[in-house]
PDB file of N, CA and C in Angstrom:
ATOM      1  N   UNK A   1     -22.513  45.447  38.269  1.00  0.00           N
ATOM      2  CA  UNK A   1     -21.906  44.166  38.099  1.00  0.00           C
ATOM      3  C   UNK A   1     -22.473  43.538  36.822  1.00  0.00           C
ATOM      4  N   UNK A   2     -21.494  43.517  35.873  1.00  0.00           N
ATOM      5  CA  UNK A   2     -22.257  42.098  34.673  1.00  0.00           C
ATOM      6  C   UNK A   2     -22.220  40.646  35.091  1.00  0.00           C
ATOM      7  N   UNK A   3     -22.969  40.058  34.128  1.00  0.00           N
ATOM      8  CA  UNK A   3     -23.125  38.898  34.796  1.00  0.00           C
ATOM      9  C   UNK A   3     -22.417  38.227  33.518  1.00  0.00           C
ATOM     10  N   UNK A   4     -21.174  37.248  33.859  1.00  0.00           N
ATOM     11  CA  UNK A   4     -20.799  36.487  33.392  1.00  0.00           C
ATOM     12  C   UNK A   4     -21.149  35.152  33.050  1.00  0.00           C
ATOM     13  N   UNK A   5     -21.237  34.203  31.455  1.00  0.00           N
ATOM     14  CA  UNK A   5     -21.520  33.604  31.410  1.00  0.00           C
ATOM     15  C   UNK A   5     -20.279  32.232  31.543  1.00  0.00           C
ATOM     16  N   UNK A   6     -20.949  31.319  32.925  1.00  0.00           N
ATOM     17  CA  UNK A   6     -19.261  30.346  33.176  1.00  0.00           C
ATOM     18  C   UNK A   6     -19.884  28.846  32.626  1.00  0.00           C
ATOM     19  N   UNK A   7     -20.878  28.940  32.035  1.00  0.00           N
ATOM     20  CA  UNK A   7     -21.328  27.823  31.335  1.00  0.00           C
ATOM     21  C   UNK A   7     -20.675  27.469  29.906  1.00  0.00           C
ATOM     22  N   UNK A   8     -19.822  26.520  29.815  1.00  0.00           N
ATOM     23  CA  UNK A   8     -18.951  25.989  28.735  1.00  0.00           C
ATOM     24  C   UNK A   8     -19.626  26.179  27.606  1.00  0.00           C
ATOM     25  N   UNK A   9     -19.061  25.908  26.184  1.00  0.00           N
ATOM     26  CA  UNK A   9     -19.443  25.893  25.334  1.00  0.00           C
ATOM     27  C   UNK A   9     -19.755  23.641  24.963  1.00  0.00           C
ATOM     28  N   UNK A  10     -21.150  23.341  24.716  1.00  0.00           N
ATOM     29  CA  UNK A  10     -20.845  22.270  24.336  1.00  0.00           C
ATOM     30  C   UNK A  10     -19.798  21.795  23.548  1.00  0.00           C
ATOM     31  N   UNK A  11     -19.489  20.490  23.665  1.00  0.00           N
ATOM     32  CA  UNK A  11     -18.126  19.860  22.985  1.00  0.00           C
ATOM     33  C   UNK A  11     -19.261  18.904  21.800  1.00  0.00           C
ATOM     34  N   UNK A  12     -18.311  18.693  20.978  1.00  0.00           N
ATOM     35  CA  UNK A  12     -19.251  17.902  20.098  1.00  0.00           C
ATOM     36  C   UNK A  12     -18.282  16.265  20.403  1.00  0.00           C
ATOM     37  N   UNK A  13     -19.027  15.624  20.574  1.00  0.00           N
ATOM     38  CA  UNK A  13     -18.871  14.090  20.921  1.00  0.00           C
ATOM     39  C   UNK A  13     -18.614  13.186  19.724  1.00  0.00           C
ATOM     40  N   UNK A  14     -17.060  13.046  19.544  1.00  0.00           N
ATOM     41  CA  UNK A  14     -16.891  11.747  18.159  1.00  0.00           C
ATOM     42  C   UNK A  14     -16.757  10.744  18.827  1.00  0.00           C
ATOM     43  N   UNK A  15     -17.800   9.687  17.988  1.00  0.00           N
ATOM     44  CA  UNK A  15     -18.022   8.631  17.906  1.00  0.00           C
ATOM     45  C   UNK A  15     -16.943   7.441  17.542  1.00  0.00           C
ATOM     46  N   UNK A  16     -17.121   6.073  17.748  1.00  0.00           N
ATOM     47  CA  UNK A  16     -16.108   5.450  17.799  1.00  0.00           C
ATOM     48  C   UNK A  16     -15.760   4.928  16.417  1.00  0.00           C
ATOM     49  N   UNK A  17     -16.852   5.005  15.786  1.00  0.00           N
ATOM     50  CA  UNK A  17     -16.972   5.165  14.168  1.00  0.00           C
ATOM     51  C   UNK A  17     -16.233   5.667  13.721  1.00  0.00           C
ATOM     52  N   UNK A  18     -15.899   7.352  14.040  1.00  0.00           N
ATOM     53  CA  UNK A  18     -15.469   8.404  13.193  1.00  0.00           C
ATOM     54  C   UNK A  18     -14.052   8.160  13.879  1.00  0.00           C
ATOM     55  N   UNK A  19     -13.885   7.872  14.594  1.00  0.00           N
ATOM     56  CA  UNK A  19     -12.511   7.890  15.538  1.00  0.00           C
ATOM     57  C   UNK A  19     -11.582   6.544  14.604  1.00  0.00           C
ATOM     58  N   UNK A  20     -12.106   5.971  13.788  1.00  0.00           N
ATOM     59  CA  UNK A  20     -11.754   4.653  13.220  1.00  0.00           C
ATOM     60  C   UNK A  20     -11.348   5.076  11.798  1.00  0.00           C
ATOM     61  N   UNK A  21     -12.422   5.803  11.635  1.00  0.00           N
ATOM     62  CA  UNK A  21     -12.643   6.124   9.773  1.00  0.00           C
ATOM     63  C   UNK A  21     -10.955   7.255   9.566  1.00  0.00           C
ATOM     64  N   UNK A  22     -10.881   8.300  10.965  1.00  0.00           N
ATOM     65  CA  UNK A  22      -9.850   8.945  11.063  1.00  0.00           C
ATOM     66  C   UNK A  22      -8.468   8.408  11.079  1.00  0.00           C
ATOM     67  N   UNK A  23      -8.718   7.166  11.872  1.00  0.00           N
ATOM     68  CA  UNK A  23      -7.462   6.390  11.676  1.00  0.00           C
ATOM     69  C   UNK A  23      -7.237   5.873  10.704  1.00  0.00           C
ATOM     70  N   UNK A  24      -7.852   5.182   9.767  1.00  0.00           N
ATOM     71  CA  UNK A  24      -7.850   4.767   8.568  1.00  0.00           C
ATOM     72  C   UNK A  24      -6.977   5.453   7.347  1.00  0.00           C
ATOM     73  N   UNK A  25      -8.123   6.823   7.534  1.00  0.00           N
ATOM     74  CA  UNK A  25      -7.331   7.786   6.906  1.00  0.00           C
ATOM     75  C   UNK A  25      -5.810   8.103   6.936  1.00  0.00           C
ATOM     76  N   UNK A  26      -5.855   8.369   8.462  1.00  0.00           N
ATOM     77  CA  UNK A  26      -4.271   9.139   8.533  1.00  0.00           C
ATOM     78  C   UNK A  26      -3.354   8.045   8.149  1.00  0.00           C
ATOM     79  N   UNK A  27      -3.692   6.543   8.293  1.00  0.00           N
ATOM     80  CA  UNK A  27      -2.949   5.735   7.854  1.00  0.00           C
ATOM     81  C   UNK A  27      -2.265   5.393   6.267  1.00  0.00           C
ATOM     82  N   UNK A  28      -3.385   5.820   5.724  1.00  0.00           N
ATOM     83  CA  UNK A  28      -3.699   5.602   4.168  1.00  0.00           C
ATOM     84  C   UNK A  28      -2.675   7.095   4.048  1.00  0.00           C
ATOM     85  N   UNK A  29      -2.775   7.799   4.450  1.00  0.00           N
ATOM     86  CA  UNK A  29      -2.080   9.245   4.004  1.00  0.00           C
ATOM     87  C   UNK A  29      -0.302   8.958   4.347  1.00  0.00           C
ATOM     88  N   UNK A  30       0.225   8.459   5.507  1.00  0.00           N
ATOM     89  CA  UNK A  30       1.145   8.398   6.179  1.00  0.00           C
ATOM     90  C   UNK A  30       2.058   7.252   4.993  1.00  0.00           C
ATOM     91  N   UNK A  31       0.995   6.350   4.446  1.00  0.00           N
ATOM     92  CA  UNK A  31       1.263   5.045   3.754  1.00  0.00           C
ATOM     93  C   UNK A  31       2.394   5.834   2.622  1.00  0.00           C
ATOM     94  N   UNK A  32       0.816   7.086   1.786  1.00  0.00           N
ATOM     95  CA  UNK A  32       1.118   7.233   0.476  1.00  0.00           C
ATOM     96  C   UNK A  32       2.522   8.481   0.721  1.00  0.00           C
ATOM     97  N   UNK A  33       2.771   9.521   1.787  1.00  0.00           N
ATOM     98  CA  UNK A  33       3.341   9.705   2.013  1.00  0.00           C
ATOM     99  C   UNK A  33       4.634   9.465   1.685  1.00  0.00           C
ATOM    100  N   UNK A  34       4.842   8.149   2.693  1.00  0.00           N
ATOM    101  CA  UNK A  34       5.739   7.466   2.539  1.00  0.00           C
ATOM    102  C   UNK A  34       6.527   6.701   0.784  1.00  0.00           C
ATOM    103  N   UNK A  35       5.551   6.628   0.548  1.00  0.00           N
ATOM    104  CA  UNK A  35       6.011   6.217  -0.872  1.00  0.00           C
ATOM    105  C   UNK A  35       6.664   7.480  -1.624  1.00  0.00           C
ATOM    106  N   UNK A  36       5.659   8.093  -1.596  1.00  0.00           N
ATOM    107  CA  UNK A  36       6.289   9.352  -2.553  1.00  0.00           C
ATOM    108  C   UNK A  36       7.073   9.769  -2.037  1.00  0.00           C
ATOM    109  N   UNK A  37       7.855   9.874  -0.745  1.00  0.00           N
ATOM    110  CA  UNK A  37       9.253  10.015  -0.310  1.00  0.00           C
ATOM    111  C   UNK A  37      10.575   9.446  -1.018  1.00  0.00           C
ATOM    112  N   UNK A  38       9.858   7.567  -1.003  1.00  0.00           N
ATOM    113  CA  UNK A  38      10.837   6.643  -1.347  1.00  0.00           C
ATOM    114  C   UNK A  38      10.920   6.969  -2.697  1.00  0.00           C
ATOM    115  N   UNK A  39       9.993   7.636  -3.753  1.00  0.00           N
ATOM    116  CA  UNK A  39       9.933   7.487  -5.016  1.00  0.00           C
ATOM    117  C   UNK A  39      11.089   8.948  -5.122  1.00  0.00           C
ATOM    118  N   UNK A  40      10.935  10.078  -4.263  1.00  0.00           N
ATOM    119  CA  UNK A  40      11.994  11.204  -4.401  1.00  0.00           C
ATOM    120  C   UNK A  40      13.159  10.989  -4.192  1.00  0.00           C
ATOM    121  N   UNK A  41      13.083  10.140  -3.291  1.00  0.00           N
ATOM    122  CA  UNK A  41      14.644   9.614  -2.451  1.00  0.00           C
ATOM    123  C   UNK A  41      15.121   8.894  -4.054  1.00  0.00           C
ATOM    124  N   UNK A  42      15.028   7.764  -4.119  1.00  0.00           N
ATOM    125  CA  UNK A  42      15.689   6.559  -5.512  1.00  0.00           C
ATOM    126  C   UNK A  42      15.131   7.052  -6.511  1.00  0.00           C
ATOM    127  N   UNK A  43      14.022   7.053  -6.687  1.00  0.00           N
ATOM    128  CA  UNK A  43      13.534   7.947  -7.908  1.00  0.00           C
ATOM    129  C   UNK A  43      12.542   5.929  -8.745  1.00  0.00           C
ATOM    130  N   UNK A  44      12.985   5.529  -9.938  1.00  0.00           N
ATOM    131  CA  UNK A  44      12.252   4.578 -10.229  1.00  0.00           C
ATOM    132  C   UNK A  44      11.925   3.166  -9.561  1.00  0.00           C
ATOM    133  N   UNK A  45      13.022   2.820  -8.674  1.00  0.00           N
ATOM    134  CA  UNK A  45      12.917   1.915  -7.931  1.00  0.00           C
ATOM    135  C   UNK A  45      12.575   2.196  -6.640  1.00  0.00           C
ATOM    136  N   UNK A  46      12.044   2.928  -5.980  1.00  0.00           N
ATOM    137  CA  UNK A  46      11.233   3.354  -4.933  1.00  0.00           C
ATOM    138  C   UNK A  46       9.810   3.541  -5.491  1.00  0.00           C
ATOM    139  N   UNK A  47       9.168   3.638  -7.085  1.00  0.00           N
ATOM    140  CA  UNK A  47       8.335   3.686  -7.071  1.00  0.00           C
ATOM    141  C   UNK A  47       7.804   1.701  -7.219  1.00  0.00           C
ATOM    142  N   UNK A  48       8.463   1.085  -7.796  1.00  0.00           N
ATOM    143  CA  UNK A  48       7.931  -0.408  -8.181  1.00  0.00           C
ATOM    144  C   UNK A  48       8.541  -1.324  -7.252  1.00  0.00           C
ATOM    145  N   UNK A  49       9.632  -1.029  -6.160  1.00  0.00           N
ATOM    146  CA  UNK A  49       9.869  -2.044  -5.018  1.00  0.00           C
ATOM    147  C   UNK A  49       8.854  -2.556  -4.003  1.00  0.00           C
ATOM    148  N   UNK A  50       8.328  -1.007  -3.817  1.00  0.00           N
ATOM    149  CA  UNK A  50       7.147  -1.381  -2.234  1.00  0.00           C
ATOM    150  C   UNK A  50       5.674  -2.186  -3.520  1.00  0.00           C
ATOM    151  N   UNK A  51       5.653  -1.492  -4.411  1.00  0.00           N
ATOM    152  CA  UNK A  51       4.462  -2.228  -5.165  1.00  0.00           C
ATOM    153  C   UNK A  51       4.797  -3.973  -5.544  1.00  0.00           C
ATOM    154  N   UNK A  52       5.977  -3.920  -5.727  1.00  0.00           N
ATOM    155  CA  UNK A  52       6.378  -5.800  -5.568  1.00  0.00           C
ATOM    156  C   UNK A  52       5.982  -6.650  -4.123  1.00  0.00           C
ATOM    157  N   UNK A  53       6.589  -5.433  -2.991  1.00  0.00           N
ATOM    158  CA  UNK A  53       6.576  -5.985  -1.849  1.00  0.00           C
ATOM    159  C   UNK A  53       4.950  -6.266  -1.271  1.00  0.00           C
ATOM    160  N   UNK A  54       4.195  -5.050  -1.872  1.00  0.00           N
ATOM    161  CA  UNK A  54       2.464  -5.587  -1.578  1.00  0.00           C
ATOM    162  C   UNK A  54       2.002  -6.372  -2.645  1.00  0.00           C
ATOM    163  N   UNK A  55       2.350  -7.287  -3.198  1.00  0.00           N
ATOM    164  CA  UNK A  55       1.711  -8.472  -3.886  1.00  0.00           C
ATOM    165  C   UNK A  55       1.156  -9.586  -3.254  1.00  0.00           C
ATOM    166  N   UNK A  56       2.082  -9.908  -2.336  1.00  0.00           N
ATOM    167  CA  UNK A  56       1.424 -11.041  -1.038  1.00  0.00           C
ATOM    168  C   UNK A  56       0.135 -10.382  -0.246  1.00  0.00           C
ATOM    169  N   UNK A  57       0.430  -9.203   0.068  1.00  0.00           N
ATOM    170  CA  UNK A  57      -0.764  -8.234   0.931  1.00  0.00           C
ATOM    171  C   UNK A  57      -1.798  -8.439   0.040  1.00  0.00           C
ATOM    172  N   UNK A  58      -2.052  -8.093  -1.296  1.00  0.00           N
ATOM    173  CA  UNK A  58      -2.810  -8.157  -1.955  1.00  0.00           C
ATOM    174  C   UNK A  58      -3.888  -9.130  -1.994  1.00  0.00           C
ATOM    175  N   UNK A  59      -2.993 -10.981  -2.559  1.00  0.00           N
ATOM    176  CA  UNK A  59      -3.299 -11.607  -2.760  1.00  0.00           C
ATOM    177  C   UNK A  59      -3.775 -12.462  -1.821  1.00  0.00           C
ATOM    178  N   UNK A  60      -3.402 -11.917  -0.730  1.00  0.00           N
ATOM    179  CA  UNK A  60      -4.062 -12.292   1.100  1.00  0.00           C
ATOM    180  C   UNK A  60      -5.558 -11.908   1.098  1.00  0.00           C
ATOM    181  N   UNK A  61      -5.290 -10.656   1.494  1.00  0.00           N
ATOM    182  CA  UNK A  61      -6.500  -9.319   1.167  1.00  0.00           C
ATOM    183  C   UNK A  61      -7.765 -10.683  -0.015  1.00  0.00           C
ATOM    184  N   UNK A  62      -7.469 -10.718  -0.993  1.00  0.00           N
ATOM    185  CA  UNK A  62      -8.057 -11.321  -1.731  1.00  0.00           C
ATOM    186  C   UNK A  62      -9.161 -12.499  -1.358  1.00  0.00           C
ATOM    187  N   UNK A  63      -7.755 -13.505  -0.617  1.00  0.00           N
ATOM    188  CA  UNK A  63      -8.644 -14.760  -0.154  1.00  0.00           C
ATOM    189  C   UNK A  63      -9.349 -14.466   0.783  1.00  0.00           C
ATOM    190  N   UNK A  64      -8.997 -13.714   1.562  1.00  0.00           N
ATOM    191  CA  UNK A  64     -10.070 -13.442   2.360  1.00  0.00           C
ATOM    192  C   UNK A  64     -11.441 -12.509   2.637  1.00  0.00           C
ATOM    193  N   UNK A  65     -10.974 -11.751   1.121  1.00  0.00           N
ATOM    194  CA  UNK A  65     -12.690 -11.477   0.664  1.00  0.00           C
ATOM    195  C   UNK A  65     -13.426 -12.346   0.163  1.00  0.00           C
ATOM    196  N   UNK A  66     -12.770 -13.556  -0.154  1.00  0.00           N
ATOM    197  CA  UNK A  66     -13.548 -14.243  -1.143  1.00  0.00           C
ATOM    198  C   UNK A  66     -13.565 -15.415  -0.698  1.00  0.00           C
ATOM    199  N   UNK A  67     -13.424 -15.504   0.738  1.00  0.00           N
ATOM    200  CA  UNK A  67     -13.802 -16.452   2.120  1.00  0.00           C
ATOM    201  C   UNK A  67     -14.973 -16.174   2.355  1.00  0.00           C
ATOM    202  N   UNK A  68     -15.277 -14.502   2.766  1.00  0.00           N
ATOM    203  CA  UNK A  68     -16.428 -14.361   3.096  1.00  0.00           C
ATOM    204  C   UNK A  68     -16.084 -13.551   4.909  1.00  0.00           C
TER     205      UNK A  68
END
């Protein structure tokens, strides 16, 4: 008889950190994605529409770094 080993292999445990930083990412990827779609699809005005449309985002983003 061999003896089988039925003891799992440890799992490695992500943190809620990394689980965040991942989302971040895939977001940021899905974002740019998306653009370079819109920029294939229309071609010059898919590249400078969504960049008009984040000017408010921006300038939000802004005050409220510099709120603190």
């Amino acid at each position: 008889m061999t003896a089988i080993d039925t003891h799992a292999a440890p799992q490695a445990e992500i943190d809620a950190e990394t689980i965040t930083m991942l989302r971040i990412l895939l977001s940021v990827a899905v974002f740019v994605a998306g653009w370079a779609t819109s920029v294939a699809l229309w071609g010059i005005p898919g590249l400078y529409i969504p960049a008009l449309a984040l000017v408010p985002v921006a300038w939000v983003m802004l005050i409220i770094i510099s709120r603190g």
